[in-house]
N, C-alpha and C. Protein backbone atom coordinates (compact mmCIF):
# COMPACT_ATOMS: atom_id res chain seq x y z
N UNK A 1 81.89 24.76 47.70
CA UNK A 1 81.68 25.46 48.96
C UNK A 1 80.41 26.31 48.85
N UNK A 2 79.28 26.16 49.99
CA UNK A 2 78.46 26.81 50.29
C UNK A 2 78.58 28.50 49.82
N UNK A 3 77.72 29.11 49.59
CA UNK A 3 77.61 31.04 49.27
C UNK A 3 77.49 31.34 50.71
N UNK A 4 78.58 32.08 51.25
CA UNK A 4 78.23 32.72 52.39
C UNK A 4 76.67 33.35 53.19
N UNK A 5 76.05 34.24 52.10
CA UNK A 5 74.78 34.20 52.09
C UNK A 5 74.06 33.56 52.72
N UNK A 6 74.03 32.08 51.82
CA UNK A 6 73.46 31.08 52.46
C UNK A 6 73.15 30.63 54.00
N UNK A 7 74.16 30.87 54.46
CA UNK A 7 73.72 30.16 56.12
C UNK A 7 74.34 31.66 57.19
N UNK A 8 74.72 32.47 56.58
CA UNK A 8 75.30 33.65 57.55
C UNK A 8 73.98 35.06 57.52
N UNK A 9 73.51 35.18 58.23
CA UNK A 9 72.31 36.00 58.43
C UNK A 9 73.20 37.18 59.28
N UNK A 10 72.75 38.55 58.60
CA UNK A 10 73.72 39.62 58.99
C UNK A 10 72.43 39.95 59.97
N UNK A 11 72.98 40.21 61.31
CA UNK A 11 71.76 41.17 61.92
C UNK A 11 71.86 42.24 61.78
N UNK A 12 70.95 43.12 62.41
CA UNK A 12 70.96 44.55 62.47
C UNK A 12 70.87 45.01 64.18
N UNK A 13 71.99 46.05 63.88
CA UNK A 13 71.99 46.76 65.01
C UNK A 13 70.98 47.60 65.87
N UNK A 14 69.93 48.05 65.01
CA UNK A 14 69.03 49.25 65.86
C UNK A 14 67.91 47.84 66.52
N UNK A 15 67.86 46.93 65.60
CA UNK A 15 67.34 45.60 65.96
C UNK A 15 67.67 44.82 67.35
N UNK A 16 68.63 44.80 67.36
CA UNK A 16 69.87 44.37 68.35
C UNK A 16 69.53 45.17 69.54
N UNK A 17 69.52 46.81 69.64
CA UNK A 17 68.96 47.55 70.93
C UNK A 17 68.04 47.51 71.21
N UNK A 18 66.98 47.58 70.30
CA UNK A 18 65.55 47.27 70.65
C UNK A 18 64.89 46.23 71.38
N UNK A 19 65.69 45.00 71.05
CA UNK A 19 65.76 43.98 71.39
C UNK A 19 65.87 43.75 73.54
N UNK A 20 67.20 44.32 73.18
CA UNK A 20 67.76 44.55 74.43
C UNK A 20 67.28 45.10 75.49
N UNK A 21 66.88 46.83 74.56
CA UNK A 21 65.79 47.61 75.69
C UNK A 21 64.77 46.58 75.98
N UNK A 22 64.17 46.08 75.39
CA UNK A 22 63.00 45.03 75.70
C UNK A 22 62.51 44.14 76.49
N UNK A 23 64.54 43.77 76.43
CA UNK A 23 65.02 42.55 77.59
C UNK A 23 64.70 43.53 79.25
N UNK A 24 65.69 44.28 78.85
CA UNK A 24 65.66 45.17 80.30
C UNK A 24 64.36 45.82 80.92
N UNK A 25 63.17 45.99 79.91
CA UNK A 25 61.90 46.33 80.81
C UNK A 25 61.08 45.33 81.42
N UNK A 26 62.04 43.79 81.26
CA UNK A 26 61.12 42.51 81.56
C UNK A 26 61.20 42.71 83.30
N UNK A 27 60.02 42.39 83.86
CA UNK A 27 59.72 42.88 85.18
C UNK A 27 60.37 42.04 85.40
N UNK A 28 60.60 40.64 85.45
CA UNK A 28 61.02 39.28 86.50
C UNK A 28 62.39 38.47 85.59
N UNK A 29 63.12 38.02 86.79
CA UNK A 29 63.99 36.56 85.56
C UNK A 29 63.39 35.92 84.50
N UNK A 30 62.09 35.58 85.31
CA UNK A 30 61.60 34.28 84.13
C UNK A 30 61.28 35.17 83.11
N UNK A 31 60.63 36.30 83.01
CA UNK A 31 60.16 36.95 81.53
C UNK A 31 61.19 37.23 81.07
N UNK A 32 62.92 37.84 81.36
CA UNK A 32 63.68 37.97 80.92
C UNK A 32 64.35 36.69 79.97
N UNK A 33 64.29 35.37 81.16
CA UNK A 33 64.93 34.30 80.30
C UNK A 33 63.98 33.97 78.76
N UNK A 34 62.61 33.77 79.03
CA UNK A 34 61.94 34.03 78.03
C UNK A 34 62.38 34.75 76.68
N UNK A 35 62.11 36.37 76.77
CA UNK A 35 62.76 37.32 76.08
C UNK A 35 63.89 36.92 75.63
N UNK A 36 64.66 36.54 76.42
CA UNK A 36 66.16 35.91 75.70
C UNK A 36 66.16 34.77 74.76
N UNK A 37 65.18 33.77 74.97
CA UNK A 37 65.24 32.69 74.62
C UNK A 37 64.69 32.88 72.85
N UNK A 38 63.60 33.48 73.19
CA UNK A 38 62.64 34.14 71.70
C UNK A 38 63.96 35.11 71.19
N UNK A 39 64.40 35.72 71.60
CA UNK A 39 65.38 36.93 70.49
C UNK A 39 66.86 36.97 70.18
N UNK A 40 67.03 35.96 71.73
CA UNK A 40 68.75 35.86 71.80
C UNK A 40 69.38 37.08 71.86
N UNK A 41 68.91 37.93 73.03
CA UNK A 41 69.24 39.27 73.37
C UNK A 41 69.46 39.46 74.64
N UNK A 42 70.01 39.90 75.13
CA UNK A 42 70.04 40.22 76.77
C UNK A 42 70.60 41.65 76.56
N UNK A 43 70.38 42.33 77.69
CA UNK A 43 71.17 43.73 77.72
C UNK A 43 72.41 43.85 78.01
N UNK A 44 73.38 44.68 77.93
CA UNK A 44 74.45 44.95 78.38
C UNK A 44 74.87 46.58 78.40
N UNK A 45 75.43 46.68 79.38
CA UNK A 45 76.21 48.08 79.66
C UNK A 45 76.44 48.75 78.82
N UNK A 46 77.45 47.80 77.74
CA UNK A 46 78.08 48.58 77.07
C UNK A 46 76.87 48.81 75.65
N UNK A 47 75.77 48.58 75.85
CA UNK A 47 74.84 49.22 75.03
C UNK A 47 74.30 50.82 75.04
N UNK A 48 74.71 51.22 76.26
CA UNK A 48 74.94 52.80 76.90
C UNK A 48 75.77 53.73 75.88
N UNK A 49 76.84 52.96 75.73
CA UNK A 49 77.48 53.73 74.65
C UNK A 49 77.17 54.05 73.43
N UNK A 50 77.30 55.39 73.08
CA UNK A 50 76.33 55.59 71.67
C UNK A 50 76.80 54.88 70.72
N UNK A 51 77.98 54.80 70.35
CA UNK A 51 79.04 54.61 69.27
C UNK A 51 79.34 52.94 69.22
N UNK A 52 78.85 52.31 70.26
CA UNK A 52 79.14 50.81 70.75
C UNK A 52 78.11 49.84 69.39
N UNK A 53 78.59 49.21 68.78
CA UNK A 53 77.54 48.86 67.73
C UNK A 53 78.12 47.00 68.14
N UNK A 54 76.81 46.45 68.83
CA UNK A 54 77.34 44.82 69.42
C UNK A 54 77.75 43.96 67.84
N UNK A 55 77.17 44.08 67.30
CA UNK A 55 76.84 43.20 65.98
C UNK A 55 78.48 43.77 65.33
N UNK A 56 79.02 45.18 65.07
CA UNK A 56 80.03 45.02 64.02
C UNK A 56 80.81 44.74 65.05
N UNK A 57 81.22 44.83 66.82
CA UNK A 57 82.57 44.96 67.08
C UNK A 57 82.44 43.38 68.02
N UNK A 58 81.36 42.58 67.45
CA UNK A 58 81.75 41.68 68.68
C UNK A 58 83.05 40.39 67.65
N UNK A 59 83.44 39.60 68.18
CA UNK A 59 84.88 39.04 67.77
C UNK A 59 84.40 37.14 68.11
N UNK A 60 84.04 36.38 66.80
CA UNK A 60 83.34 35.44 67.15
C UNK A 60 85.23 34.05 67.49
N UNK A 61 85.27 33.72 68.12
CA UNK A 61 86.73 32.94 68.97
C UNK A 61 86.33 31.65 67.99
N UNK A 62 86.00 31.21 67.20
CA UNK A 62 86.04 29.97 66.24
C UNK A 62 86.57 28.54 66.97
N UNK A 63 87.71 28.58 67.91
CA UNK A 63 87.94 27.52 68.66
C UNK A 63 87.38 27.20 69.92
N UNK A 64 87.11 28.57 70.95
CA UNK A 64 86.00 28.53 72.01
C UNK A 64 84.50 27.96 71.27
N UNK A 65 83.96 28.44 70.51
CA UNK A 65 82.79 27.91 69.59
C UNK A 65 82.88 26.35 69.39
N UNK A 66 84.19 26.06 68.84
CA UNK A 66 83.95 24.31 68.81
C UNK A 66 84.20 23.62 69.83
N UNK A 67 84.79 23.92 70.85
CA UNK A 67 85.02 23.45 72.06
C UNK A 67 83.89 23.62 73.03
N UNK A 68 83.21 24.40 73.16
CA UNK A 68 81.85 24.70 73.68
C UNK A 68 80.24 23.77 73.04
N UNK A 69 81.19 23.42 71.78
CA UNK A 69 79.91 22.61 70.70
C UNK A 69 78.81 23.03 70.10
N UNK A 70 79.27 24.91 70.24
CA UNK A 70 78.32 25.72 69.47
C UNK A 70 78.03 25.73 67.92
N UNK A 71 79.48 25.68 67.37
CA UNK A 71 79.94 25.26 65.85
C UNK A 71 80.37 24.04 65.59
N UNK A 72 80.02 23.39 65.11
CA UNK A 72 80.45 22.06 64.26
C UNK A 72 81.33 22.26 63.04
């Protein structure tokens, strides 16, 4: 079996907002979809919250993922 290491890339959170703020100063859709497309970030609400950290509390569904054909 593969080293976790190997193919699991931990992001970072202050990364993750920055990101986001970034998304949200895009003047138009298309620069936004852009922005998204390059960082795989979009903003969300609950980025408002100080304490809200996307990366440790998000909850990856392993069977929605293969059914969607995100994970193999």
């Amino acid at each position: 079996m593969e080293n976790m290491d190997d193919w699991f890339i931990t992001q970072n959170s202050n990364e993750h907002r920055q990101n986001a703020l970034g998304w949200r100063r895009c003047n138009s859709d298309a620069s936004q979809n852009r922005f998204a497309k390059q960082t795989g970030v979009r903003w969300s609400e609950l980025l408002r919250l100080p304490y809200f950290d996307p990366i440790m509390f998000t909850i990856v569904d392993p069977m929605h993922c293969l059914f969607l054909g995100i994970a193999r």
